[in-house]
PDB file of N, CA and C in Angstrom:
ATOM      1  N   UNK A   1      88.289  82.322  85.225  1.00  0.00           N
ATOM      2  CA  UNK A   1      89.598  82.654  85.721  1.00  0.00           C
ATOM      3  C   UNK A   1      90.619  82.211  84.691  1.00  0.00           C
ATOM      4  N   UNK A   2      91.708  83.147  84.204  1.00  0.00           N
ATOM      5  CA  UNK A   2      92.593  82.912  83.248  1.00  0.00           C
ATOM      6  C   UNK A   2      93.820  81.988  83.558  1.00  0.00           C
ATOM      7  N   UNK A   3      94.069  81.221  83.456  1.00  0.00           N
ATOM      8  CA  UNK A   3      95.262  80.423  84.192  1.00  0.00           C
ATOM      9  C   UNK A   3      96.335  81.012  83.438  1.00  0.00           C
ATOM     10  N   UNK A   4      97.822  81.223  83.866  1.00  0.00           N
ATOM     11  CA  UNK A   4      98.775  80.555  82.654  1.00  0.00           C
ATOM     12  C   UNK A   4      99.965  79.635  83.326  1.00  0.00           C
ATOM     13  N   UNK A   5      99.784  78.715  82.069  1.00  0.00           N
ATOM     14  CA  UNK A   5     100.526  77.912  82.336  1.00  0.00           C
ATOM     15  C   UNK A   5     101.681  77.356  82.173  1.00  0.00           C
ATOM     16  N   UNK A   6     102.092  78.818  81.118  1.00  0.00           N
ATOM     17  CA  UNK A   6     103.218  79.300  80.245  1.00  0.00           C
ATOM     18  C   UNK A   6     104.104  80.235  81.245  1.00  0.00           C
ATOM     19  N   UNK A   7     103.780  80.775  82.417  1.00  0.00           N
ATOM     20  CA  UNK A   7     104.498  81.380  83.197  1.00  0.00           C
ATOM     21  C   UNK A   7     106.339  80.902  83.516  1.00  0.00           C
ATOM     22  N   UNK A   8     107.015  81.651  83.193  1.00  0.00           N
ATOM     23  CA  UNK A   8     108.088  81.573  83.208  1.00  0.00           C
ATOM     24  C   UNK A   8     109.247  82.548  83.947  1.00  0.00           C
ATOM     25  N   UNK A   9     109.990  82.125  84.932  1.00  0.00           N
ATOM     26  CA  UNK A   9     110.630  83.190  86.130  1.00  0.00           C
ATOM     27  C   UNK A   9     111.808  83.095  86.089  1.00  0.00           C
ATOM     28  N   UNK A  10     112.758  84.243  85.256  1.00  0.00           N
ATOM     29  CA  UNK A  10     114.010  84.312  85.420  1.00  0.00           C
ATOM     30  C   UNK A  10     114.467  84.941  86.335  1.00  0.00           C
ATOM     31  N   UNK A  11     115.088  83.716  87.539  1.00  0.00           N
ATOM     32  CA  UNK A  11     115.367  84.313  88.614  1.00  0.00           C
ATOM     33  C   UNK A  11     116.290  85.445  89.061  1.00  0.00           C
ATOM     34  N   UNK A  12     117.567  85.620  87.829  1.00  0.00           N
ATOM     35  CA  UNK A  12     118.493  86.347  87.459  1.00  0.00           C
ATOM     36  C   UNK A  12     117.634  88.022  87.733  1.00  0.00           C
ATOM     37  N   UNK A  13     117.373  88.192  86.358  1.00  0.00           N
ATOM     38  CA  UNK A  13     116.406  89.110  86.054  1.00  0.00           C
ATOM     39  C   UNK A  13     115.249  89.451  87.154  1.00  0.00           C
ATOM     40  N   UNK A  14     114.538  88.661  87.712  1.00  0.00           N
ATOM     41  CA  UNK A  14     113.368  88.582  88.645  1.00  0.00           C
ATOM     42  C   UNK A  14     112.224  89.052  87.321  1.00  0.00           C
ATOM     43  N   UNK A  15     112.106  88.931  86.554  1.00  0.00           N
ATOM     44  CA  UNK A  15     111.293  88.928  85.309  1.00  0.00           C
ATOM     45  C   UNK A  15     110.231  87.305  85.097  1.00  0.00           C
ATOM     46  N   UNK A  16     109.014  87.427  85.087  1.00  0.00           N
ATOM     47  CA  UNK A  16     108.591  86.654  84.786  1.00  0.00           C
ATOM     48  C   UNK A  16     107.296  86.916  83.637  1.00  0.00           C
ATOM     49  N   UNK A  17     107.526  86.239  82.389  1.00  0.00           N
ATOM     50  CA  UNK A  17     107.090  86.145  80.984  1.00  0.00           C
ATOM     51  C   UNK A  17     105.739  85.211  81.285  1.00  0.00           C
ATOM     52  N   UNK A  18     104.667  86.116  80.422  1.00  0.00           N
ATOM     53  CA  UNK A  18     103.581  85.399  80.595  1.00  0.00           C
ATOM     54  C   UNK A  18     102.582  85.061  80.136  1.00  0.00           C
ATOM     55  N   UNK A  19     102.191  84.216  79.273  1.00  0.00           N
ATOM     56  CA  UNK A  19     101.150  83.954  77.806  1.00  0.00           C
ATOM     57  C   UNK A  19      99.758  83.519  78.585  1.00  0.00           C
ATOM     58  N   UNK A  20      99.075  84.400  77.463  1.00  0.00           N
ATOM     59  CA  UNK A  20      97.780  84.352  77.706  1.00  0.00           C
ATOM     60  C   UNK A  20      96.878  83.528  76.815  1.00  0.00           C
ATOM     61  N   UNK A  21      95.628  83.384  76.973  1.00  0.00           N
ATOM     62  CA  UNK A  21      94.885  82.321  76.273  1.00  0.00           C
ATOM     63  C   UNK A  21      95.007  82.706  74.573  1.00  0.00           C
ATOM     64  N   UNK A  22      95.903  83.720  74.373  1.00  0.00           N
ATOM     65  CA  UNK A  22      95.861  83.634  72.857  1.00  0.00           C
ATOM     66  C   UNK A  22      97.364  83.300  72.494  1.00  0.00           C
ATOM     67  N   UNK A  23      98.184  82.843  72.979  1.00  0.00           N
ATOM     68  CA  UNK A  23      99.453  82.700  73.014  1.00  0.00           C
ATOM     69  C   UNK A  23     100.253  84.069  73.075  1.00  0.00           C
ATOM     70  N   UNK A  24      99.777  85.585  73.216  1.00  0.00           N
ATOM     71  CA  UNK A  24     100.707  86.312  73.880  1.00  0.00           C
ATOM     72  C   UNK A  24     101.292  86.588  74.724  1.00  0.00           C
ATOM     73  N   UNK A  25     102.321  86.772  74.919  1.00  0.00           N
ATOM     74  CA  UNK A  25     103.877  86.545  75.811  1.00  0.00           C
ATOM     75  C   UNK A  25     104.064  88.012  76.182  1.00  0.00           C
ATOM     76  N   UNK A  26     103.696  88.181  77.928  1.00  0.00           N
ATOM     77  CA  UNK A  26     104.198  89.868  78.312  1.00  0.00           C
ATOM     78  C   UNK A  26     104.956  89.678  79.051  1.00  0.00           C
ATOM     79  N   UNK A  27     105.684  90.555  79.541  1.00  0.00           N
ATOM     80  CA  UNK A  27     106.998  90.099  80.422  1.00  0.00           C
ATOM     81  C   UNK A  27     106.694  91.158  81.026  1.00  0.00           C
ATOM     82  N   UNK A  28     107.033  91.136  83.022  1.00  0.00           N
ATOM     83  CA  UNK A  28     106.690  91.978  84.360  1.00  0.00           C
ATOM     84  C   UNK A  28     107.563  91.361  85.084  1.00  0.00           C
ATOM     85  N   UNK A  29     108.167  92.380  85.517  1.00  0.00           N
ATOM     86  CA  UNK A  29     108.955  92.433  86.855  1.00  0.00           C
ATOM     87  C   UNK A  29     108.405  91.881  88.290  1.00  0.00           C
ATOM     88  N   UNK A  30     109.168  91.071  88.345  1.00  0.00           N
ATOM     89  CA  UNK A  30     108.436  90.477  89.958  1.00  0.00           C
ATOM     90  C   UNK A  30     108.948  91.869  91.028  1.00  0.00           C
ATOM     91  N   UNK A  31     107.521  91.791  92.100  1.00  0.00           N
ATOM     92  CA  UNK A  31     107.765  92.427  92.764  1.00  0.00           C
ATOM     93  C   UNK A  31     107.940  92.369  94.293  1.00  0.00           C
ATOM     94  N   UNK A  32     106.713  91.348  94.455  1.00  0.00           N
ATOM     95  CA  UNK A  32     106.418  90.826  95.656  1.00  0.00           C
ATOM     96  C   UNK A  32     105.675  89.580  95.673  1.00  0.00           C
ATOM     97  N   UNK A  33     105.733  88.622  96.534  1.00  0.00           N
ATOM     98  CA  UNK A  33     105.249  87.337  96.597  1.00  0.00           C
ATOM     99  C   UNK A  33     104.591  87.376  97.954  1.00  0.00           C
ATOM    100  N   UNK A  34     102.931  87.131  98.164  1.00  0.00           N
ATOM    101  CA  UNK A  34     103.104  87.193  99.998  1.00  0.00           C
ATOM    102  C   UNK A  34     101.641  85.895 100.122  1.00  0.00           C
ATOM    103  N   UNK A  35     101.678  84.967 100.794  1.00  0.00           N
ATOM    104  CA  UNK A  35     100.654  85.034 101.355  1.00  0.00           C
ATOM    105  C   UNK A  35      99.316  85.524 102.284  1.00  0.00           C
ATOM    106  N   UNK A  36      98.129  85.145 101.473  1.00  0.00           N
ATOM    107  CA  UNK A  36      96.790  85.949 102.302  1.00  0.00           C
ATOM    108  C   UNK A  36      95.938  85.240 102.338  1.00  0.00           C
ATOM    109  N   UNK A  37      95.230  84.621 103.504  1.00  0.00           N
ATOM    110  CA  UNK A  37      94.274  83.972 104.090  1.00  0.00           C
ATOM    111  C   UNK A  37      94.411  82.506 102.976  1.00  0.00           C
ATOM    112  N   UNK A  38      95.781  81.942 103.115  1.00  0.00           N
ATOM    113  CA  UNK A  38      96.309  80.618 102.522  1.00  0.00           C
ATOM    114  C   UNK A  38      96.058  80.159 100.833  1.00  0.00           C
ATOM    115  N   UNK A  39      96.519  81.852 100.750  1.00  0.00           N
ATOM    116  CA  UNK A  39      96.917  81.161  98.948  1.00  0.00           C
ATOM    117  C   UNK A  39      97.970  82.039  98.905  1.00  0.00           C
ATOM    118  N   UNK A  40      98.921  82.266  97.714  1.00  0.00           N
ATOM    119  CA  UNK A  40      99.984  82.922  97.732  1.00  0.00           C
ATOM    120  C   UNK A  40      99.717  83.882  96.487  1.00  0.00           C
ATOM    121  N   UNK A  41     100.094  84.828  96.899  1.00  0.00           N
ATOM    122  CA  UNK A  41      99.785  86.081  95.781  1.00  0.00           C
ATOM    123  C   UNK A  41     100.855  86.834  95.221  1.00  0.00           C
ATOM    124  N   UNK A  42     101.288  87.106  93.715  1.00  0.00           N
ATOM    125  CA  UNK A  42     102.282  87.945  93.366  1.00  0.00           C
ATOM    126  C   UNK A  42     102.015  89.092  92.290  1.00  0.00           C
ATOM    127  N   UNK A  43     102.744  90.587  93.396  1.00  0.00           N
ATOM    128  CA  UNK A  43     102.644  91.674  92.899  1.00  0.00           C
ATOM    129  C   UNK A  43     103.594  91.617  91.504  1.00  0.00           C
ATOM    130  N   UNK A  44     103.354  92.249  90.441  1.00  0.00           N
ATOM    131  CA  UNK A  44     104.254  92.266  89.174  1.00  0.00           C
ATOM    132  C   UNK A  44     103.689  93.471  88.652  1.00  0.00           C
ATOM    133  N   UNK A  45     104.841  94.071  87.786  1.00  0.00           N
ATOM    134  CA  UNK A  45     104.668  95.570  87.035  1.00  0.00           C
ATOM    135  C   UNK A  45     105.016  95.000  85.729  1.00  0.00           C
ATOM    136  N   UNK A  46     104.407  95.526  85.087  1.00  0.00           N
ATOM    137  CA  UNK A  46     105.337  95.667  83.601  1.00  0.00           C
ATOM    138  C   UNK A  46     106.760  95.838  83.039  1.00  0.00           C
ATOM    139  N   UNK A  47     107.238  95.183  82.365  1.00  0.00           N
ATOM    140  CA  UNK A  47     108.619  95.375  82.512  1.00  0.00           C
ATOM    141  C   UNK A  47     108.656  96.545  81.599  1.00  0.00           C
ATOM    142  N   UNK A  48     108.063  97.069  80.565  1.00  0.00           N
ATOM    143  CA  UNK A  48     108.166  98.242  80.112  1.00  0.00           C
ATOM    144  C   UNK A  48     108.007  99.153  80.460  1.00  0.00           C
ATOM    145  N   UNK A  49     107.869  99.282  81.825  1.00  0.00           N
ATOM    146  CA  UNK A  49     107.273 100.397  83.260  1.00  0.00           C
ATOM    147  C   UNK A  49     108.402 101.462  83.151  1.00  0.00           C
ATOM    148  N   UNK A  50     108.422 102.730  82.924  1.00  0.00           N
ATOM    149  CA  UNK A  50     109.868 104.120  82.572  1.00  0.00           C
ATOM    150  C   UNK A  50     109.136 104.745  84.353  1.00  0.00           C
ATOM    151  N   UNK A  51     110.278 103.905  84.800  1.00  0.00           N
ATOM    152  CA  UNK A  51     110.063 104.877  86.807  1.00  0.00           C
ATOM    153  C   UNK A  51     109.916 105.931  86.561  1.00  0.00           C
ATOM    154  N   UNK A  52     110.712 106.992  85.141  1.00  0.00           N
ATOM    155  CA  UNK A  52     110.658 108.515  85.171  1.00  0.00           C
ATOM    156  C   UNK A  52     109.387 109.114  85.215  1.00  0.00           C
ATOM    157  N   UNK A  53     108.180 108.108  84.660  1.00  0.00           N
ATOM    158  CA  UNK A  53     106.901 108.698  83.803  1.00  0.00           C
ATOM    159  C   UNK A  53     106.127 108.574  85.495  1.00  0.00           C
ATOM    160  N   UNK A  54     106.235 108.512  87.004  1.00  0.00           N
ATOM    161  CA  UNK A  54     105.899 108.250  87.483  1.00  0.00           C
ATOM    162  C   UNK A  54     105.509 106.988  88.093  1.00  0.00           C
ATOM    163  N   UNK A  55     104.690 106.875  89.132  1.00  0.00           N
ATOM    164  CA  UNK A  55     104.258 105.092  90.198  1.00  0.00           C
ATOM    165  C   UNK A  55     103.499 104.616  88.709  1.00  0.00           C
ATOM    166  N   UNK A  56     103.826 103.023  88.840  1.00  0.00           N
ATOM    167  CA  UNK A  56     103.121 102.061  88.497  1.00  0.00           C
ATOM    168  C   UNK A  56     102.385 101.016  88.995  1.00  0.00           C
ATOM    169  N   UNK A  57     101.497 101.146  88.086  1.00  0.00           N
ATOM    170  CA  UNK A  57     100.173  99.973  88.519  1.00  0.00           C
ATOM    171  C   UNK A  57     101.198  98.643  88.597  1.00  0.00           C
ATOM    172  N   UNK A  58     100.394  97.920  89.482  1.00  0.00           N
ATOM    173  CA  UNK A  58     101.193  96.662  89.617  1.00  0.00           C
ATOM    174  C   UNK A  58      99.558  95.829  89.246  1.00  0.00           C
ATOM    175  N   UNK A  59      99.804  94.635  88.800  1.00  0.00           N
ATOM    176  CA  UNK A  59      99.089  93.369  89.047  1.00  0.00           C
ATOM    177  C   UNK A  59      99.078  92.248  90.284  1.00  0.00           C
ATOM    178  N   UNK A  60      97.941  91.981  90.300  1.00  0.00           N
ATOM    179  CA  UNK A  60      97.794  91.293  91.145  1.00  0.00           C
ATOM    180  C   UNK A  60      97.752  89.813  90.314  1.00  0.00           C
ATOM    181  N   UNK A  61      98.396  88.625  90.691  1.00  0.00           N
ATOM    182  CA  UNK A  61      98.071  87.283  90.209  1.00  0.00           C
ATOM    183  C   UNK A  61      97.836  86.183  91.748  1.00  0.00           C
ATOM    184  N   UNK A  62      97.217  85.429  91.496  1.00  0.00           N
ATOM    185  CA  UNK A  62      97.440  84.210  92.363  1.00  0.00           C
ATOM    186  C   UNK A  62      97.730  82.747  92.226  1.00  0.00           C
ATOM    187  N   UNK A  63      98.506  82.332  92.899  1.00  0.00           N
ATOM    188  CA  UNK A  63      99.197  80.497  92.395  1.00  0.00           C
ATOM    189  C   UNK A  63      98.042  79.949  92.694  1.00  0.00           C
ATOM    190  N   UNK A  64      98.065  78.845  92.104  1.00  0.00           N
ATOM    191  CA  UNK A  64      96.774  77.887  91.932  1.00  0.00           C
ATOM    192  C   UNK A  64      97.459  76.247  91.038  1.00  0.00           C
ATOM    193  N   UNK A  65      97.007  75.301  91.419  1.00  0.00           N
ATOM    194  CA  UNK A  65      97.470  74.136  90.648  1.00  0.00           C
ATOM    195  C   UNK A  65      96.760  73.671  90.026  1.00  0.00           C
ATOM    196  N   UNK A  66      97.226  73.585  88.825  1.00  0.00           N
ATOM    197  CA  UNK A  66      96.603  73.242  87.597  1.00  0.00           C
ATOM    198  C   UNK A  66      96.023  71.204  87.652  1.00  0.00           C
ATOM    199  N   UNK A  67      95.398  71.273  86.747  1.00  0.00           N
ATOM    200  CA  UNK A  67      94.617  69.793  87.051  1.00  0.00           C
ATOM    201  C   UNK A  67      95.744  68.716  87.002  1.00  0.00           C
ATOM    202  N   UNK A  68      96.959  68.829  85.886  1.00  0.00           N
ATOM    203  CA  UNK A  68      97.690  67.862  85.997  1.00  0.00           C
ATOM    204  C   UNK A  68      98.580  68.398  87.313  1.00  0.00           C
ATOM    205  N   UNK A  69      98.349  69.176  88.164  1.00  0.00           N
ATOM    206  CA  UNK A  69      99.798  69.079  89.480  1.00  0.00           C
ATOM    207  C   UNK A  69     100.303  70.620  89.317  1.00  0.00           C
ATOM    208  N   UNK A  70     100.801  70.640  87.962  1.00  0.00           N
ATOM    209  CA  UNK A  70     101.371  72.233  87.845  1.00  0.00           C
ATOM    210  C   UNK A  70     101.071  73.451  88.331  1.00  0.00           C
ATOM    211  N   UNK A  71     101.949  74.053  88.581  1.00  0.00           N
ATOM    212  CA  UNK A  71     101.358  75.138  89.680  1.00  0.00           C
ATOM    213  C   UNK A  71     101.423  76.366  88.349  1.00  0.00           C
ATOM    214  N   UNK A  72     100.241  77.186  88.350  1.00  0.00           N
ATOM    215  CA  UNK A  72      99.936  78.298  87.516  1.00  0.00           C
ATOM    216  C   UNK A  72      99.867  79.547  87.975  1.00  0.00           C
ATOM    217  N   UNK A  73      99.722  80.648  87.500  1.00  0.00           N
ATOM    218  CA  UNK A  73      99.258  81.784  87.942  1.00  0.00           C
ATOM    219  C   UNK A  73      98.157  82.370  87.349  1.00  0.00           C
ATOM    220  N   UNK A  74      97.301  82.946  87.923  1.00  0.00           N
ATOM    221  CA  UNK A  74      96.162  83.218  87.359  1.00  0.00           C
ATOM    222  C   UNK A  74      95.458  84.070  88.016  1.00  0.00           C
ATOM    223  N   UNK A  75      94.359  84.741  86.816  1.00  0.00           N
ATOM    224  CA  UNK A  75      93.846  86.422  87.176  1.00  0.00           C
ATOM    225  C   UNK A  75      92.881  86.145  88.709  1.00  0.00           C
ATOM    226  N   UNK A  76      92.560  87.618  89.475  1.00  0.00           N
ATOM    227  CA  UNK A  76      91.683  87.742  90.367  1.00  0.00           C
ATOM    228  C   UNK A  76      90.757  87.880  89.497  1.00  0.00           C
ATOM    229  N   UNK A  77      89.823  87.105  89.999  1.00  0.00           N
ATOM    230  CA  UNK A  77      88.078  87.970  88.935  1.00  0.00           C
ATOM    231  C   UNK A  77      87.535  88.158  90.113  1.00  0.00           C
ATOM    232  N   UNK A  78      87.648  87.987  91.153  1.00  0.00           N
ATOM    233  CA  UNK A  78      86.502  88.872  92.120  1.00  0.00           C
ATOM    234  C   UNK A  78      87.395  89.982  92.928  1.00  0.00           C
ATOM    235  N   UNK A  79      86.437  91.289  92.683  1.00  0.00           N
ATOM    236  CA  UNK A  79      87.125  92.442  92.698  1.00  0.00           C
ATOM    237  C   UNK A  79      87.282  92.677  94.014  1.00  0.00           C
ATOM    238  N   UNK A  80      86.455  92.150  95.124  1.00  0.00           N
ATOM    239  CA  UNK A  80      86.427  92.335  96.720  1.00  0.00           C
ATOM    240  C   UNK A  80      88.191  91.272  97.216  1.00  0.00           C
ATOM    241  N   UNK A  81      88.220  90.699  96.536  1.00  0.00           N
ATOM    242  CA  UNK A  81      89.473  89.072  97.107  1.00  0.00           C
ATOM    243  C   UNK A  81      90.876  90.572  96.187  1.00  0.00           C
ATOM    244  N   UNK A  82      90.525  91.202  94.864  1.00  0.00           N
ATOM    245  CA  UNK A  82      91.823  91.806  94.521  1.00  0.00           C
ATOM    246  C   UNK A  82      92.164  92.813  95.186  1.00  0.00           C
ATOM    247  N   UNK A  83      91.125  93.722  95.970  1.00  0.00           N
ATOM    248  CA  UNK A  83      90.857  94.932  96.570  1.00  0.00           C
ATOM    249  C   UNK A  83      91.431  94.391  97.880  1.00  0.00           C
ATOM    250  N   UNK A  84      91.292  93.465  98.162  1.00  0.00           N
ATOM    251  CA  UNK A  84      92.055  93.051  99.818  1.00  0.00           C
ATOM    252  C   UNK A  84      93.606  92.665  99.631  1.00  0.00           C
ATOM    253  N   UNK A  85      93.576  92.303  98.859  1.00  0.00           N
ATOM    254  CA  UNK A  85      94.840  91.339  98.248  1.00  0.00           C
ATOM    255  C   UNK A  85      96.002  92.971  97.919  1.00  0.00           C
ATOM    256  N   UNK A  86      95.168  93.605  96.793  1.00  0.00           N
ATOM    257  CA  UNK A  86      95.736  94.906  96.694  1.00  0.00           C
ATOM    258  C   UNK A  86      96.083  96.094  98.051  1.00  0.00           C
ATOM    259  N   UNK A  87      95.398  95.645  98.562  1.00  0.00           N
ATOM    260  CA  UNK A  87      95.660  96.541  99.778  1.00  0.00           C
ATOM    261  C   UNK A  87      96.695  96.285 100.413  1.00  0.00           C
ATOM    262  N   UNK A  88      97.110  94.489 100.687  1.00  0.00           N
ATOM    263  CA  UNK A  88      97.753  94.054 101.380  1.00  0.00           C
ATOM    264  C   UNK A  88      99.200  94.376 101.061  1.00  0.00           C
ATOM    265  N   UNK A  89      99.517  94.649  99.643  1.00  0.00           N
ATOM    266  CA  UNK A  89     100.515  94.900  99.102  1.00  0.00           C
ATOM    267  C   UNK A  89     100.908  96.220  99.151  1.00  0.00           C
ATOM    268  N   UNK A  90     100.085  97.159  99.221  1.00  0.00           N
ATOM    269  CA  UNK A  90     100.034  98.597  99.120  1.00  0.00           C
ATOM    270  C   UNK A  90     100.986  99.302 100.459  1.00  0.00           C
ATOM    271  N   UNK A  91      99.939  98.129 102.015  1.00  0.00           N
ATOM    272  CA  UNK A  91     100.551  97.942 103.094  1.00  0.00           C
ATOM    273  C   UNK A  91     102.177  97.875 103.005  1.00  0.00           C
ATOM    274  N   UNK A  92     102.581  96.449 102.363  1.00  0.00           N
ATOM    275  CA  UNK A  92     103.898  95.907 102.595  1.00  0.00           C
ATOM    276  C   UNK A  92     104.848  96.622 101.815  1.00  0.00           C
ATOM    277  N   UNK A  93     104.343  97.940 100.452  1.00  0.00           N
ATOM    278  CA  UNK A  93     105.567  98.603 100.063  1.00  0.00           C
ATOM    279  C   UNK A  93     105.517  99.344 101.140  1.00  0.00           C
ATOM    280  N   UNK A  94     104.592  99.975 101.361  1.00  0.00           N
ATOM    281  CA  UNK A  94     104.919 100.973 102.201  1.00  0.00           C
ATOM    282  C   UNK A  94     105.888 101.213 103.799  1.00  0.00           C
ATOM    283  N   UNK A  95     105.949  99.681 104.073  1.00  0.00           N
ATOM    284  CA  UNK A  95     107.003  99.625 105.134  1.00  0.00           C
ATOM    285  C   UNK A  95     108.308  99.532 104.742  1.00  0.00           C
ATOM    286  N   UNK A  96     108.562  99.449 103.228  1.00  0.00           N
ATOM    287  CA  UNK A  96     109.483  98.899 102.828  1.00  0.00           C
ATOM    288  C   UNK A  96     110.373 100.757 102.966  1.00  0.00           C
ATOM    289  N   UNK A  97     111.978  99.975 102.931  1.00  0.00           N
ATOM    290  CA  UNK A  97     112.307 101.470 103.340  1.00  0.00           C
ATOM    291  C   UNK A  97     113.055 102.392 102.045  1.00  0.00           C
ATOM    292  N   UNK A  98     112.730 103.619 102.064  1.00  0.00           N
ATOM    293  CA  UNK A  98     112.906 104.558 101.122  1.00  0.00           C
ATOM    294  C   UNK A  98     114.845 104.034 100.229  1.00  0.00           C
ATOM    295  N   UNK A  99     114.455 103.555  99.149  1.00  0.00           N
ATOM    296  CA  UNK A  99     115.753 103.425  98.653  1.00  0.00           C
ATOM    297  C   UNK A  99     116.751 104.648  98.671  1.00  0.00           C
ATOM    298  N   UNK A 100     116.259 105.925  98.581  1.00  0.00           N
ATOM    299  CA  UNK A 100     117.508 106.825  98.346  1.00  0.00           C
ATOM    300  C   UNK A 100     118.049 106.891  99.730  1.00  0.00           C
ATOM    301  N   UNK A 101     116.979 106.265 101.021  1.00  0.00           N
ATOM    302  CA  UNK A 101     117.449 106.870 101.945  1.00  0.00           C
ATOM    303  C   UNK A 101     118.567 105.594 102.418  1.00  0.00           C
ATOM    304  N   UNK A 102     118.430 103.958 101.692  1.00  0.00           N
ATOM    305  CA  UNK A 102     119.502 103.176 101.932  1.00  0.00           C
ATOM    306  C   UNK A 102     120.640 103.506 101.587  1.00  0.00           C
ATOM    307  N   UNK A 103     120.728 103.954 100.148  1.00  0.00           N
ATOM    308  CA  UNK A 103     121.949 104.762  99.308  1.00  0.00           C
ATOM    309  C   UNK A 103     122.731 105.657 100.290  1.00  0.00           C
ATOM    310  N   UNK A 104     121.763 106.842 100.907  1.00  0.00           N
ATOM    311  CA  UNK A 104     122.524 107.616 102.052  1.00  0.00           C
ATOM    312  C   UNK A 104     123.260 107.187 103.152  1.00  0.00           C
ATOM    313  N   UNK A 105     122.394 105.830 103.781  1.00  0.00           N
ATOM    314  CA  UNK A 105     123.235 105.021 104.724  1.00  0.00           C
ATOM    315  C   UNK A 105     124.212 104.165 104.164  1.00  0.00           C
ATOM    316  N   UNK A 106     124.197 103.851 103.242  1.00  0.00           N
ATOM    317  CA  UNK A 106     125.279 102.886 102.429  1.00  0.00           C
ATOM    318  C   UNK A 106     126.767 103.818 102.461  1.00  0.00           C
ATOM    319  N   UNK A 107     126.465 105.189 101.850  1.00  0.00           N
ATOM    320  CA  UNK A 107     127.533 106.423 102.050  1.00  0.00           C
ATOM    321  C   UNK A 107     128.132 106.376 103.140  1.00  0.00           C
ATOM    322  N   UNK A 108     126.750 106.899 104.022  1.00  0.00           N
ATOM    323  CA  UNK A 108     127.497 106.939 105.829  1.00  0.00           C
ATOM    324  C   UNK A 108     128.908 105.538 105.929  1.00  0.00           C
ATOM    325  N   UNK A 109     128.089 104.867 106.125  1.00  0.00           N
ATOM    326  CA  UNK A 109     128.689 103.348 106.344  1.00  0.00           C
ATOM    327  C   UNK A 109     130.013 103.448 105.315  1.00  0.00           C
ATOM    328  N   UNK A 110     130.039 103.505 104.456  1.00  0.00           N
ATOM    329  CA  UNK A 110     131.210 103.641 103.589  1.00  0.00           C
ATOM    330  C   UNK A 110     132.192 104.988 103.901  1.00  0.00           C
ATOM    331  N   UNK A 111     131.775 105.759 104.276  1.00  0.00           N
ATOM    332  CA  UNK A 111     132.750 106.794 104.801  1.00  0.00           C
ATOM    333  C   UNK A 111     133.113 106.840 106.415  1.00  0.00           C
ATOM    334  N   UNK A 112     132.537 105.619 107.298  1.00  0.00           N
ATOM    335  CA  UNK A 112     132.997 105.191 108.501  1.00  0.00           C
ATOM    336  C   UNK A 112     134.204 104.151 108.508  1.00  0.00           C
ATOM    337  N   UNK A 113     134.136 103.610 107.381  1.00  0.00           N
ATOM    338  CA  UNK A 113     134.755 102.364 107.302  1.00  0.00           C
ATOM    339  C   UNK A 113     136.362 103.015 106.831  1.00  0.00           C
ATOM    340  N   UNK A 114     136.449 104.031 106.324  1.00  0.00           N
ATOM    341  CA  UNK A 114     137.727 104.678 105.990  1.00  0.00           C
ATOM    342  C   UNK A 114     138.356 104.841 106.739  1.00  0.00           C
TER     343      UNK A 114
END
């Protein structure tokens, strides 16, 4: 299992930068944070992700504490724990509600308020 321990979260941005066992540094958009059967799991995309080119793969990571205390993030290696984990997330966009259709109510609401 890959830890990193270089993980870094600009809360501004919601971007979190992330080095791997060779010291490369990728940077992904946070997406979602959820707990599942008591560990905590976070969805992230690539931050070089172009919405135009179509859906993006997201990653799956999970928190874990490192030997001195530090809390890390680190890969799924068993594909049955990412496949549940992935699902779970798949679930929670999908309730999430259609942005163009907030934009439309944001309108409404803004042309009531006149």
């Amino acid at each position: 299992m890959a830890e990193n321990n270089d993980a870094f979260l600009d809360e501004e941005e919601g971007i979190i930068e992330l080095e791997d066992e060779e010291g490369n540094i990728s940077r992904f958009e946070f997406v979602d944070r959820a707990e599942y059967k008591g560990t905590v799991y976070y969805a992230l995309i690539p931050d070089n992700y172009d919405e135009d080119k179509g859906s993006a793969e997201f990653v799956v990571l999970k928190q874990q504490e490192a030997e001195n205390g530090d809390v890390v993030l680190a890969t799924v290696d068993d594909d049955d724990e990412y496949n549940e984990v992935g699902e779970m997330f798949l679930k929670r966009f999908s309730e999430l509600p259609d942005l163009d259709d907030i934009d439309e109510l944001d309108e409404l609401e803004s042309e009531d308020d006149k």
